[in-house]
Protein backbone atom coordinates (compact mmCIF):
# COMPACT_ATOMS: atom_id res chain seq x y z
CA UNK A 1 -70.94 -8.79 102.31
CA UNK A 2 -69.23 -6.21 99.63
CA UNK A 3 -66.07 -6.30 102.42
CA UNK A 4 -65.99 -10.34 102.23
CA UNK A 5 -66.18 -9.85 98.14
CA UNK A 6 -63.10 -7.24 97.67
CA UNK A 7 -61.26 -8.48 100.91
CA UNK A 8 -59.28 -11.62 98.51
CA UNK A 9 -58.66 -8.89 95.71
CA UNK A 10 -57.06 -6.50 98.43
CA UNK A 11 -55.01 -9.08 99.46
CA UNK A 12 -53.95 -9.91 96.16
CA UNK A 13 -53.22 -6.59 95.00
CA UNK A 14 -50.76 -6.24 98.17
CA UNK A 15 -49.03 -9.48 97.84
CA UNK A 16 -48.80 -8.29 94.24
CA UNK A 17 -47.42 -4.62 94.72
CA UNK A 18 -44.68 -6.38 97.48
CA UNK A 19 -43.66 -8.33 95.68
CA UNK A 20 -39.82 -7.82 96.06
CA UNK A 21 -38.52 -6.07 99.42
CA UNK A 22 -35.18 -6.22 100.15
CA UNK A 23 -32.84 -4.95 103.42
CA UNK A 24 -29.40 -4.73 103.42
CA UNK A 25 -26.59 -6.90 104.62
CA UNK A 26 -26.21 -6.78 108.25
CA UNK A 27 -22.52 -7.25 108.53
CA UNK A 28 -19.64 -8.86 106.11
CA UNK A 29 -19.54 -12.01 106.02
CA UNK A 30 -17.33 -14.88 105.26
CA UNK A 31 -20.01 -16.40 102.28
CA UNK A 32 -19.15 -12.57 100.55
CA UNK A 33 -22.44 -12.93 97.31
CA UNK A 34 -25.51 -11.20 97.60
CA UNK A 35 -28.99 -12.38 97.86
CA UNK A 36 -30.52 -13.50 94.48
CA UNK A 37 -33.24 -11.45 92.11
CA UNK A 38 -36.89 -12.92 93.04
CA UNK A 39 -38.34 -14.50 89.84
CA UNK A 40 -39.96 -11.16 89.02
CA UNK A 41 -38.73 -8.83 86.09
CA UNK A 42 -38.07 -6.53 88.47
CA UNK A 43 -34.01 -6.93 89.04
CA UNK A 44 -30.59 -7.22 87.59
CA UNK A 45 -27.50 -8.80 89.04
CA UNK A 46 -24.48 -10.07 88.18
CA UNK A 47 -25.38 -13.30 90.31
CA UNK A 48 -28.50 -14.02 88.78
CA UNK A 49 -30.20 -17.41 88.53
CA UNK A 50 -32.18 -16.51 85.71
CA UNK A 51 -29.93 -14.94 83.32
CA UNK A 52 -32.16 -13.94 80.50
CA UNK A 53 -34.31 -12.16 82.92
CA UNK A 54 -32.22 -10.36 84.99
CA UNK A 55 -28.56 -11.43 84.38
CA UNK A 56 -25.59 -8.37 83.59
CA UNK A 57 -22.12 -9.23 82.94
CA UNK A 58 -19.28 -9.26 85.49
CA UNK A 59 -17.81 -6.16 87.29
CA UNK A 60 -13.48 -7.27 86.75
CA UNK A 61 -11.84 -5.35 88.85
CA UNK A 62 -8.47 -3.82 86.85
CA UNK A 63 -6.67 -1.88 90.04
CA UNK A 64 -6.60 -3.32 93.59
CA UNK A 65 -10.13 -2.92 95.66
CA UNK A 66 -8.48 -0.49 98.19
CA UNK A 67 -7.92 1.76 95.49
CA UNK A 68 -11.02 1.15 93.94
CA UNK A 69 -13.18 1.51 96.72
CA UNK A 70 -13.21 5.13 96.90
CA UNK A 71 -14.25 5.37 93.44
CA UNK A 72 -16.77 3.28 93.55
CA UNK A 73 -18.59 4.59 96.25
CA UNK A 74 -18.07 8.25 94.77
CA UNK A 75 -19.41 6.60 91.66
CA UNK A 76 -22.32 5.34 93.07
CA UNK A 77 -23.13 8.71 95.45
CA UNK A 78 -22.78 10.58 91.50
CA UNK A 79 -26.03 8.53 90.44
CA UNK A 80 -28.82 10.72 89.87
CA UNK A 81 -31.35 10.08 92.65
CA UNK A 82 -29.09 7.79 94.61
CA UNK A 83 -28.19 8.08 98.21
CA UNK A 84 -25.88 5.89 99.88
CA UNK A 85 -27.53 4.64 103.13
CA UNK A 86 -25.02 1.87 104.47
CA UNK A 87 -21.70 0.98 103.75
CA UNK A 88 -19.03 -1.18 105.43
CA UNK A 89 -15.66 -2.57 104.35
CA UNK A 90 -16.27 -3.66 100.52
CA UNK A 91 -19.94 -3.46 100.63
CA UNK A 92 -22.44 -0.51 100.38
CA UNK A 93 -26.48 -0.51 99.56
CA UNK A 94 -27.71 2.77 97.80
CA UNK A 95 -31.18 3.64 98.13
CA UNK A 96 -32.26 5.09 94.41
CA UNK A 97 -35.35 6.70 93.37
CA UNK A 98 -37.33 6.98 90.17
CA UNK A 99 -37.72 10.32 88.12
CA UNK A 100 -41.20 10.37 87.83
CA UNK A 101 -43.31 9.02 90.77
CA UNK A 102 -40.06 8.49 93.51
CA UNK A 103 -40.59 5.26 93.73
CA UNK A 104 -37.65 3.20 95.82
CA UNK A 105 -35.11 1.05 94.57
CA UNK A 106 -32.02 -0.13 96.13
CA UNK A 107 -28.39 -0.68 94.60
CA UNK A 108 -26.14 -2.91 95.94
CA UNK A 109 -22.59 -3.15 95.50
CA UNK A 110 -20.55 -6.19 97.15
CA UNK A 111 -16.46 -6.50 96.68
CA UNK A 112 -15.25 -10.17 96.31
CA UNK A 113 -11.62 -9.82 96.28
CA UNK A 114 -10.38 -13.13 96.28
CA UNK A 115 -11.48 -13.40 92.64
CA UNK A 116 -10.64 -9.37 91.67
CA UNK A 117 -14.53 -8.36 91.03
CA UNK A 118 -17.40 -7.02 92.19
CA UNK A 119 -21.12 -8.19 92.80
CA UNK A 120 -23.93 -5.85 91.76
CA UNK A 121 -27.44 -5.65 92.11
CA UNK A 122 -29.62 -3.50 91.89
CA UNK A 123 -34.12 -4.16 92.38
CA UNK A 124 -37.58 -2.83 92.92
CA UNK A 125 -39.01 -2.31 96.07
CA UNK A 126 -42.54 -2.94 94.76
CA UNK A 127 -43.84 -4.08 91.57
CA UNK A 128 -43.78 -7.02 89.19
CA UNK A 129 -41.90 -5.22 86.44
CA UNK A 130 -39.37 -2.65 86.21
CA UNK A 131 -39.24 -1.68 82.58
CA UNK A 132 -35.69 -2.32 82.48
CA UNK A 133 -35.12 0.61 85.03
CA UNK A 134 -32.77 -1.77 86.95
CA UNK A 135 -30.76 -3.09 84.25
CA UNK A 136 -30.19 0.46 83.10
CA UNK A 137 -28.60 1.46 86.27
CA UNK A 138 -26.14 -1.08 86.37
CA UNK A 139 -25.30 -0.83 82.95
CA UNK A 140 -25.12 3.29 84.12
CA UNK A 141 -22.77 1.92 86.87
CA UNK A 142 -20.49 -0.16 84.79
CA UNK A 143 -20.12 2.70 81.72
CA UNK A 144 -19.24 5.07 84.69
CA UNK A 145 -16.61 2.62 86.08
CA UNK A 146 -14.91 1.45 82.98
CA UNK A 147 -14.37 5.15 82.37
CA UNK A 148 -12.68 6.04 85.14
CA UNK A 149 -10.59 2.84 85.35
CA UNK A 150 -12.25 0.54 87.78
CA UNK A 151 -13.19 -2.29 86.19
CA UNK A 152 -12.48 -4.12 82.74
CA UNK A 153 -14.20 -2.66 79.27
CA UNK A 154 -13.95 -1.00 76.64
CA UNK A 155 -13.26 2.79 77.05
């Protein structure tokens, strides 16, 4: 009887704790965006839907991506806590952990070259709510990039 009682709360709390898992892109592709943030504040891209919740302003490219490629993915490996676990031509996915309890969060970094820039995101595994932790790290990313020349900014 107790089991039939907590059994809906369980389930709940799971749905609730997954509530954003992501995997990474298989393979490029010729429709070169990434996947949008869930409705969660749990996520910041620079393709978001819902801007005020977890939009970030463009990544311009200011040298050509074959140059900047290298860079980038240095950049990115530099991260405290970040790993990069796949990469492919003009796309990697960076697995990054939290300081305190190591919880997992991914970083994504896409290349669009036809229009010079580059598509970030980075999310929660778990969780409703970040604290900003995501938004941080790409604004980390983009401070780190606009210094070494990458992409467009002020120095």
């Amino acid at each position: 009887m107790v089991a039939l009682r907590i059994a809906p709360a369980l389930i709940t709390l799971m749905f609730t704790l997954s509530a954003c898992i992501w995997i990474p892109a298989r393979d490029p592709d010729s429709e070169r965006g990434l996947y949008w943030c869930p409705p969660l504040p749990n996520c910041a891209s620079t393709e978001s839907l819902i801007p005020y919740l977890h939009g970030t302003g463009p990544f311009i490219l200011k040298m050509p991506l074959e140059e900047a490629w290298p860079i980038i993915k240095e950049t990115v490996e530099e991260m405290e806590r970040t790993e990069v676990a796949t990469e492919w031509d003009g796309y990697l996915y960076a697995k990054a952990y939290s300081r305190v309890f190591h919880f997992l969060d991914f970083l994504e970094v896409l290349a669009i070259p036809e229009e010079g820039r580059l598509s970030v995101r980075s999310s929660s595994m778990l969780g409703i709510t970040d604290f900003w932790v995501n938004y941080r790290r790409v604004e980390r990313l983009r401070s780190a990039l606009i210094k070494k020349g990458v992409i467009e900014g002020e120095n």
